[in-house]
PDB file of N, CA and C in Angstrom:
ATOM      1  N   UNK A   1       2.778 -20.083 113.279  1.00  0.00           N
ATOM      2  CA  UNK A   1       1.566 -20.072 112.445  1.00  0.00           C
ATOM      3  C   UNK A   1       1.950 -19.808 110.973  1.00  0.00           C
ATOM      4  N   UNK A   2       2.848 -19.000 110.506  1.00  0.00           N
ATOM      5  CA  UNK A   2       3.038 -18.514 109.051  1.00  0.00           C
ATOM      6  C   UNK A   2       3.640 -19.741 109.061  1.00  0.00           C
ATOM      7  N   UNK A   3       4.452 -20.684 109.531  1.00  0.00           N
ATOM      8  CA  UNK A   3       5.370 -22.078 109.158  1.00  0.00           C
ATOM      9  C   UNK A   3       4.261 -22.710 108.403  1.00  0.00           C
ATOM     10  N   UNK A   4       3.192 -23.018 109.299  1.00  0.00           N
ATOM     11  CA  UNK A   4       2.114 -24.018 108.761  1.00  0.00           C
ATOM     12  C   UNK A   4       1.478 -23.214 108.127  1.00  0.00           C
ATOM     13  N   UNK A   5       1.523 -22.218 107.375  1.00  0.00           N
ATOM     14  CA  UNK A   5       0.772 -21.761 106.436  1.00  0.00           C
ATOM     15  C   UNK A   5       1.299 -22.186 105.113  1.00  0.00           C
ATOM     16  N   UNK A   6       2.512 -21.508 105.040  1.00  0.00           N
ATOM     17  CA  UNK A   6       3.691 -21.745 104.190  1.00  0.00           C
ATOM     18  C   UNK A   6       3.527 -23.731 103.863  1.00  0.00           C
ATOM     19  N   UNK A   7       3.862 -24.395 104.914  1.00  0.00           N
ATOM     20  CA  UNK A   7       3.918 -25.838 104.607  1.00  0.00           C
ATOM     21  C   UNK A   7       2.525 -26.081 103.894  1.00  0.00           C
ATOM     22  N   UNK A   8       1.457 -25.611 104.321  1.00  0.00           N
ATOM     23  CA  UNK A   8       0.296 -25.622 103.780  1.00  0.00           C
ATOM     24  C   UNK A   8       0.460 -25.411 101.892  1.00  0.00           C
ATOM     25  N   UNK A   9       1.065 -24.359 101.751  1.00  0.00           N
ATOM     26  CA  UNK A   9       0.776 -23.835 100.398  1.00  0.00           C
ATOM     27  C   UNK A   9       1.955 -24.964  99.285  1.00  0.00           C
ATOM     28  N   UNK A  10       2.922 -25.550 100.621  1.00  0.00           N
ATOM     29  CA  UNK A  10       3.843 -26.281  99.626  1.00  0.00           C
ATOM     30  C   UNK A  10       3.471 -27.442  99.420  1.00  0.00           C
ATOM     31  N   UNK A  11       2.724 -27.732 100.231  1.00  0.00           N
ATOM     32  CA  UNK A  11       1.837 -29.482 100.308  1.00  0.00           C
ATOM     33  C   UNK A  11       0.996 -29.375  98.841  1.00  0.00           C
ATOM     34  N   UNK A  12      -0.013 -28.245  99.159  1.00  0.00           N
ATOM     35  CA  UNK A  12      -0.650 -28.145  97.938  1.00  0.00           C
ATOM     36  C   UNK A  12       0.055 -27.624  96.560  1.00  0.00           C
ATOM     37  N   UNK A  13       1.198 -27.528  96.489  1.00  0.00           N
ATOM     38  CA  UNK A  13       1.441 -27.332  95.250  1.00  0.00           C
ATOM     39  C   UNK A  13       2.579 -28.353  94.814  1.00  0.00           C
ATOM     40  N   UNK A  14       3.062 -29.308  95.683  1.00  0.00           N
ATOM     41  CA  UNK A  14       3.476 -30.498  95.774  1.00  0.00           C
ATOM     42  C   UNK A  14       2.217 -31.146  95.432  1.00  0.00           C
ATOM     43  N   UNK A  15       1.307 -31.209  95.734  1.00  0.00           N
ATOM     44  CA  UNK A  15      -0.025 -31.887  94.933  1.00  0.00           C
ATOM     45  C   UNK A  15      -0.714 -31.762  93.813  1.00  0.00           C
ATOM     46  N   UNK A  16      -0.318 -30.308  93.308  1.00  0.00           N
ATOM     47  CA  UNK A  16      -0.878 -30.373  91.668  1.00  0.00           C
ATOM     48  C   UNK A  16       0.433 -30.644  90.981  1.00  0.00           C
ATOM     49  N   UNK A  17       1.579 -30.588  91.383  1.00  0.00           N
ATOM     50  CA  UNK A  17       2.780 -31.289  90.138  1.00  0.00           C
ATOM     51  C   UNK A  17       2.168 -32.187  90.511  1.00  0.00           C
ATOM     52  N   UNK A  18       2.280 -33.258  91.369  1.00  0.00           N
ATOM     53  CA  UNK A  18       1.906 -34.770  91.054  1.00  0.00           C
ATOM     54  C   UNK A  18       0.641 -34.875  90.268  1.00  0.00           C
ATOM     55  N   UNK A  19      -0.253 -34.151  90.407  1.00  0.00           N
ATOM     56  CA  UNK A  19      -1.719 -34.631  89.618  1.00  0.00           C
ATOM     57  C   UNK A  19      -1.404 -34.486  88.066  1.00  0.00           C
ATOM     58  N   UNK A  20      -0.509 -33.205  87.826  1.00  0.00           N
ATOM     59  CA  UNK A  20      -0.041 -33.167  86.435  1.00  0.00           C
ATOM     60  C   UNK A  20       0.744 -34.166  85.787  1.00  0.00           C
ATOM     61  N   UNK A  21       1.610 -34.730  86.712  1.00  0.00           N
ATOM     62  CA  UNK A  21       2.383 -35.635  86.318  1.00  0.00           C
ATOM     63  C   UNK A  21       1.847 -36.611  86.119  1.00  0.00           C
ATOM     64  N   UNK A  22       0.642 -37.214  86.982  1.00  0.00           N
ATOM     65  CA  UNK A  22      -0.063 -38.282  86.520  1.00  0.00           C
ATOM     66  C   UNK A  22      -0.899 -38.138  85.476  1.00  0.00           C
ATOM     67  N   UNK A  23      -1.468 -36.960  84.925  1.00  0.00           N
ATOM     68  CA  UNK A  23      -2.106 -36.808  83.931  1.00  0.00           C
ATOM     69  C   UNK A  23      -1.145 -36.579  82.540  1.00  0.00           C
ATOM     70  N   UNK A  24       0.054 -36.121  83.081  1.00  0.00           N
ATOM     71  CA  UNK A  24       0.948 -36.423  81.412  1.00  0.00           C
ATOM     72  C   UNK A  24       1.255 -38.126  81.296  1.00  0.00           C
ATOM     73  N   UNK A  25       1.684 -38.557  82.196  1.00  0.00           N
ATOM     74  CA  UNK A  25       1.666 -39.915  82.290  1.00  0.00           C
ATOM     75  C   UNK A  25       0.568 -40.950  81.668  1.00  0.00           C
ATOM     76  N   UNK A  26      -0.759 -41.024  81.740  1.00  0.00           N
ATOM     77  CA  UNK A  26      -1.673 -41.176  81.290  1.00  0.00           C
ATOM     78  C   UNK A  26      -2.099 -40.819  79.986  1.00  0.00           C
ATOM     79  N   UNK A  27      -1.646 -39.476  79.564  1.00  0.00           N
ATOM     80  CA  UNK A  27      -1.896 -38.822  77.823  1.00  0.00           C
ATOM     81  C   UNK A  27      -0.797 -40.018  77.235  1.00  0.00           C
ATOM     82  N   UNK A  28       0.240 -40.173  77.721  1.00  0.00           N
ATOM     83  CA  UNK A  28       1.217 -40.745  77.299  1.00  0.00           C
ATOM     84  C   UNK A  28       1.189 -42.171  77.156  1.00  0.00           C
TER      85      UNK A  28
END
C-alpha cells in the first residue's frame, strides 16, 4: 500500500514538470 502511495505522489509530480514544461514551451 505505501508502494502505491509513493508511485501515486511520483505520477503526480511527474505531471506538473510536464505541465510546466509545456507551459515554458508555449511562453517561448
Amino acid at each position: 500500500m505505501e508502494k502505491a502511495v509513493e508511485f501515486k505522489h511520483v505520477t503526480k509530480a511527474y505531471g506538473d514538470v510536464q505541465a510546466v514544461r509545456d507551459l515554458s514551451f508555449t511562453i517561448e
